[in-house]
C-alpha atoms as a PDB file:
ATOM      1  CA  UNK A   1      54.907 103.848 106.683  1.00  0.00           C
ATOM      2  CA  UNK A   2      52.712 103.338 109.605  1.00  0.00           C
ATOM      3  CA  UNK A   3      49.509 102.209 108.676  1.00  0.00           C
ATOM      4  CA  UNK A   4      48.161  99.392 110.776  1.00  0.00           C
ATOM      5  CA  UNK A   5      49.677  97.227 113.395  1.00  0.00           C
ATOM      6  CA  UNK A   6      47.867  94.107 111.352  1.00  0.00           C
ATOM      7  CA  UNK A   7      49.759  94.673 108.540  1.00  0.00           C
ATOM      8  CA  UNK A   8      53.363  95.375 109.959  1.00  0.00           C
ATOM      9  CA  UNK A   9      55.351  95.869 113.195  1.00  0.00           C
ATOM     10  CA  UNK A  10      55.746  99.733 113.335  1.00  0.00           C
ATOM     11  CA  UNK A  11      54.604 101.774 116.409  1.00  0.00           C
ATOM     12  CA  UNK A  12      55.545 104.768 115.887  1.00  0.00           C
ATOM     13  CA  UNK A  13      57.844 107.080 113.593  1.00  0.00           C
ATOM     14  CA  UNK A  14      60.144 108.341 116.690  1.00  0.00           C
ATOM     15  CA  UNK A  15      62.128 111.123 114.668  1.00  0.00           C
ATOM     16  CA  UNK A  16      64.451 112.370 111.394  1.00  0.00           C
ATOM     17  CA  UNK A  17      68.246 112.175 112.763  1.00  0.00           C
ATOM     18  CA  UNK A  18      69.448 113.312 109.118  1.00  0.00           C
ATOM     19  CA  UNK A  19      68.155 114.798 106.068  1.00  0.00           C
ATOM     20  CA  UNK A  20      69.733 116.266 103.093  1.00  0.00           C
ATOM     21  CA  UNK A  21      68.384 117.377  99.569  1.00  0.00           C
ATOM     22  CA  UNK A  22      71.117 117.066  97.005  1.00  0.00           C
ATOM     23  CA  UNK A  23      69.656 117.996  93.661  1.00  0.00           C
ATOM     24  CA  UNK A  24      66.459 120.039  93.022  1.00  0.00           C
ATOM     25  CA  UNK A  25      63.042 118.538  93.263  1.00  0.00           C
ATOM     26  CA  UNK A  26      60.707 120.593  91.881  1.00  0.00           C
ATOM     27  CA  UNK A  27      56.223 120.571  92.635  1.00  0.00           C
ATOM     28  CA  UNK A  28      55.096 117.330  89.873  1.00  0.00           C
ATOM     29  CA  UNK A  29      58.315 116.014  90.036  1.00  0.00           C
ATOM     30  CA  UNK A  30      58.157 112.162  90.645  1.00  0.00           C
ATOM     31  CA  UNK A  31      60.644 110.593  93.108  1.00  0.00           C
ATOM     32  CA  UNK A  32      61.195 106.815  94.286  1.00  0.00           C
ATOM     33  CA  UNK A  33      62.189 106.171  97.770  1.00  0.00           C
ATOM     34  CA  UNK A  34      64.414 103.642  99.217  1.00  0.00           C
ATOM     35  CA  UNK A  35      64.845 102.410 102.801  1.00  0.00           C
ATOM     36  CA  UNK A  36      67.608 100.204 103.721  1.00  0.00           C
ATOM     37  CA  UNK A  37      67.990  99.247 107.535  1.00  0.00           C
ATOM     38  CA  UNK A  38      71.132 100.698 108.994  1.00  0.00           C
ATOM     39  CA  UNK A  39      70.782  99.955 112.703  1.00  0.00           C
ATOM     40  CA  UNK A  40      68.319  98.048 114.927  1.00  0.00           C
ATOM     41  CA  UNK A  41      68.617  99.314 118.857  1.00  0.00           C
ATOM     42  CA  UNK A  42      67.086  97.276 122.124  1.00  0.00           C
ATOM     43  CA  UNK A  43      64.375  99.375 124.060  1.00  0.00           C
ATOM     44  CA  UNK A  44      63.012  97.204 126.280  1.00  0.00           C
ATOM     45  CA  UNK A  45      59.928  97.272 128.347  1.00  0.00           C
ATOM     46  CA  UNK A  46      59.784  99.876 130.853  1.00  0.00           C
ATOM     47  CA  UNK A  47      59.606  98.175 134.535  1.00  0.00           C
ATOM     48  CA  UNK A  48      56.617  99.852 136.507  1.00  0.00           C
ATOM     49  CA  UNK A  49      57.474 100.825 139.802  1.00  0.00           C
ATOM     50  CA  UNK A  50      54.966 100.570 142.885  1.00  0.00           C
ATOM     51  CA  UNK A  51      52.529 102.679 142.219  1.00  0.00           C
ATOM     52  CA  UNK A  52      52.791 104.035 138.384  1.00  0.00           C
ATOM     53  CA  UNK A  53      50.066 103.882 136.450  1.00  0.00           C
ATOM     54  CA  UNK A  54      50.732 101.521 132.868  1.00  0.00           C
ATOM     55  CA  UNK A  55      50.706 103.317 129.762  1.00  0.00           C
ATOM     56  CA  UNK A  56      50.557 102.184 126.507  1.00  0.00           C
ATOM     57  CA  UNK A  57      53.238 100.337 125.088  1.00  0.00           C
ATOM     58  CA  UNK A  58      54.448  99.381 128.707  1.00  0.00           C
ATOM     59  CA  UNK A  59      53.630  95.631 127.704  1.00  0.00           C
ATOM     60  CA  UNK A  60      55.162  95.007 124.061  1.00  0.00           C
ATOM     61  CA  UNK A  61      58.802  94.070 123.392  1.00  0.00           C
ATOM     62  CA  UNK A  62      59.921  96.711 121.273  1.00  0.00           C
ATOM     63  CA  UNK A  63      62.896  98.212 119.340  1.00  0.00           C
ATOM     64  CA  UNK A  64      64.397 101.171 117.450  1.00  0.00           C
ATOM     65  CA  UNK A  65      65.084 100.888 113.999  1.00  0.00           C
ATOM     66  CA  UNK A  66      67.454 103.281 112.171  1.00  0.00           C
ATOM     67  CA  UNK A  67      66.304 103.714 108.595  1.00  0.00           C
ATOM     68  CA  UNK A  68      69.002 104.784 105.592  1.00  0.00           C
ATOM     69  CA  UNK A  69      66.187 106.727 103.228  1.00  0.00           C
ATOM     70  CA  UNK A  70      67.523 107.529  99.658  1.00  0.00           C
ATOM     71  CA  UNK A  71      65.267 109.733  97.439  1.00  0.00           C
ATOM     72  CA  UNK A  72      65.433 108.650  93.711  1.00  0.00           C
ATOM     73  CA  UNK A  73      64.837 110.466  90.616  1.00  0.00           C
ATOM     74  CA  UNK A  74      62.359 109.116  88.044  1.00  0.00           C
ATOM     75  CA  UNK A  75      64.743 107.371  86.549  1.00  0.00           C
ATOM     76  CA  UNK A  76      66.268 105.606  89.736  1.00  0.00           C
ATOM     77  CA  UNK A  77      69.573 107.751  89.765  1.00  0.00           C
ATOM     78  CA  UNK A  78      70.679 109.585  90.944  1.00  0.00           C
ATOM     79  CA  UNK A  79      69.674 110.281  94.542  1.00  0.00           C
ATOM     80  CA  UNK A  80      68.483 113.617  95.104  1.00  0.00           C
ATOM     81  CA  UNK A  81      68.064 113.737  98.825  1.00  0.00           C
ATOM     82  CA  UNK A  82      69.465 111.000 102.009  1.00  0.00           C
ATOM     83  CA  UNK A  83      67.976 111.185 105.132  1.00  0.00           C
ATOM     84  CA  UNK A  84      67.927 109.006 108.642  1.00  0.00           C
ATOM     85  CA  UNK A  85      64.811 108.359 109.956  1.00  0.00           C
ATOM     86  CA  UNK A  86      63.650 106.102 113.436  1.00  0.00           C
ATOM     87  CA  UNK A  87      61.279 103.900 113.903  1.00  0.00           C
ATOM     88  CA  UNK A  88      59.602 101.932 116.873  1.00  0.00           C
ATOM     89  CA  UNK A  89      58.789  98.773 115.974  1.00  0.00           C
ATOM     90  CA  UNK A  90      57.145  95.680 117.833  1.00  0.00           C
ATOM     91  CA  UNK A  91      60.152  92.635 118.232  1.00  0.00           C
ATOM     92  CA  UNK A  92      58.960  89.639 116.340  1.00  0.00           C
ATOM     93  CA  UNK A  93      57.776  86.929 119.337  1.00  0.00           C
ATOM     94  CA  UNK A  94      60.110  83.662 119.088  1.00  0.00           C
END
């Protein structure tokens, strides 16, 4: 899910707000995942003050994105586990 800024805009994974295992999934089982966006929250760039050193990140336009994950069985349905995961992500320049 975060592999390379080159290939797509995530920063960082910044956390699991949610997750829930509804059936059984057992070691060699085979599952699909599904991530549908749910939420996309501002965090904007953080305003040095006189005297602070810059850190990483201080420079890019960035966001939160709130993730709806649904685990699949094999067959598609039905969903054995639901989670909520975050992710930073870099805002797409205009």
């Amino acid at each position: 899910f975060v592999d390379s800024y080159e290939k797509n805009p995530v920063l960082l994974n910044y956390g699991i707000d949610e997750l829930r295992f509804t059936k059984p999934v057992y070691p060699g089982a085979e599952i699909q995942i599904r991530f549908t966006c749910k939420e996309k929250l501002p965090n904007d760039k953080r305003m040095l003050q006189p005297g602070d050193e810059p850190k990483r990140g201080d420079d890019i336009d960035k966001g939160i994105v709130k993730w709806m994950v649904e685990m699949l069985d094999g067959t598609d349905e039905p969903v054995v586990g639901v989670a909520t995961i975050l992710t930073m992500v870099a805002k797409k320049k205009q």
